[in-house]
Protein backbone atom coordinates (compact mmCIF):
# COMPACT_ATOMS: atom_id res chain seq x y z
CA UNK A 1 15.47 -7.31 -4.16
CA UNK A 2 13.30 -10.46 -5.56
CA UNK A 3 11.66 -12.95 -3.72
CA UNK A 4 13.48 -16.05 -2.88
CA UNK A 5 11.50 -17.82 -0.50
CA UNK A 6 9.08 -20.18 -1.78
CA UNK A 7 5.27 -21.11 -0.97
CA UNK A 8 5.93 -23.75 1.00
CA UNK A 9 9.00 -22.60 3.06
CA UNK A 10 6.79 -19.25 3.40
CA UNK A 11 3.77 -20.81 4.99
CA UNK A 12 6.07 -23.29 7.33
CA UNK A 13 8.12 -20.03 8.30
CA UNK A 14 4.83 -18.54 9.19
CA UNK A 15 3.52 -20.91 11.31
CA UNK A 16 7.14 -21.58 13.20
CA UNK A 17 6.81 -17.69 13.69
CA UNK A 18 3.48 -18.07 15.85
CA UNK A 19 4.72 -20.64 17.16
CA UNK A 20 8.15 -18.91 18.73
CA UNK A 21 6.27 -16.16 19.21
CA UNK A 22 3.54 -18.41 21.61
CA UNK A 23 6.21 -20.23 23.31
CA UNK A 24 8.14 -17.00 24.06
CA UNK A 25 5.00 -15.54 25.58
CA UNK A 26 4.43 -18.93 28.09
CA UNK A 27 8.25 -18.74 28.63
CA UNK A 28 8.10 -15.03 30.15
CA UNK A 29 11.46 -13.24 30.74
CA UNK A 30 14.50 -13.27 28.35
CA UNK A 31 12.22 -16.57 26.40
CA UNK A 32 9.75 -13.90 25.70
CA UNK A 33 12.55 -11.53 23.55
CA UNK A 34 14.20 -14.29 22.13
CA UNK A 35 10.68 -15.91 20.85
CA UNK A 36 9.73 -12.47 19.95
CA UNK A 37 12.40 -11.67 17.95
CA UNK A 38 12.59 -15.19 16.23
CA UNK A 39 9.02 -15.43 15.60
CA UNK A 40 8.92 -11.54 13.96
CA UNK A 41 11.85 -12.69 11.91
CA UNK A 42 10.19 -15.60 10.21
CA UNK A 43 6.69 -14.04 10.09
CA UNK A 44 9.13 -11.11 8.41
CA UNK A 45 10.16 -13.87 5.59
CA UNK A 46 7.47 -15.38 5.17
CA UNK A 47 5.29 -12.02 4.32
CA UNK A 48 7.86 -10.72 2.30
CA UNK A 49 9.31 -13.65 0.54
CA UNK A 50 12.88 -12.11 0.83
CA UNK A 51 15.23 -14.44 3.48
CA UNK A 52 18.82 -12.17 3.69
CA UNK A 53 20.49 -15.43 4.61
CA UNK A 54 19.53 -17.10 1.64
CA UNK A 55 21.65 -14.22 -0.53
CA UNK A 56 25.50 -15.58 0.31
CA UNK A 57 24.68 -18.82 -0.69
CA UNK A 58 22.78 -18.43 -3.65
CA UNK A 59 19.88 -20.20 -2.36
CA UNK A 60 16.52 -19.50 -3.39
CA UNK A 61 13.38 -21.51 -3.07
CA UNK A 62 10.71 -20.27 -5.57
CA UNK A 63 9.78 -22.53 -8.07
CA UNK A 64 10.74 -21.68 -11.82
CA UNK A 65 9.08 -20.08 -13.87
């Protein structure tokens, strides 16, 4: 599958992961699985550059080449 995340929605998805992933940790409790799980997702994206929900609706945010 080929990359359709972009540089820049790849670096703010990788800082909104930390981010979930530090509030989950303060929040303790079902906070800390659901800013787990959020955070790994977008860190997931944004190191791969593939987003599955992107896919149905054609969107893709890598600049042309």
């Amino acid at each position: 599958m080929k990359q359709n995340v972009g540089k820049v929605d790849r670096i703010i998805r990788l800082i909104l992961g930390v981010a979930a992933i530090g509030v989950g940790v303060a929040a303790q409790g079902t906070g800390l699985i659901v800013g787990a799980i959020v955070g790994v997702a977008l860190i997931g994206t944004a190191l791969t550059g593939r987003c599955l929900a992107y896919v149905p609706f054609g969107i893709n945010t890598c600049s042309a080449k």
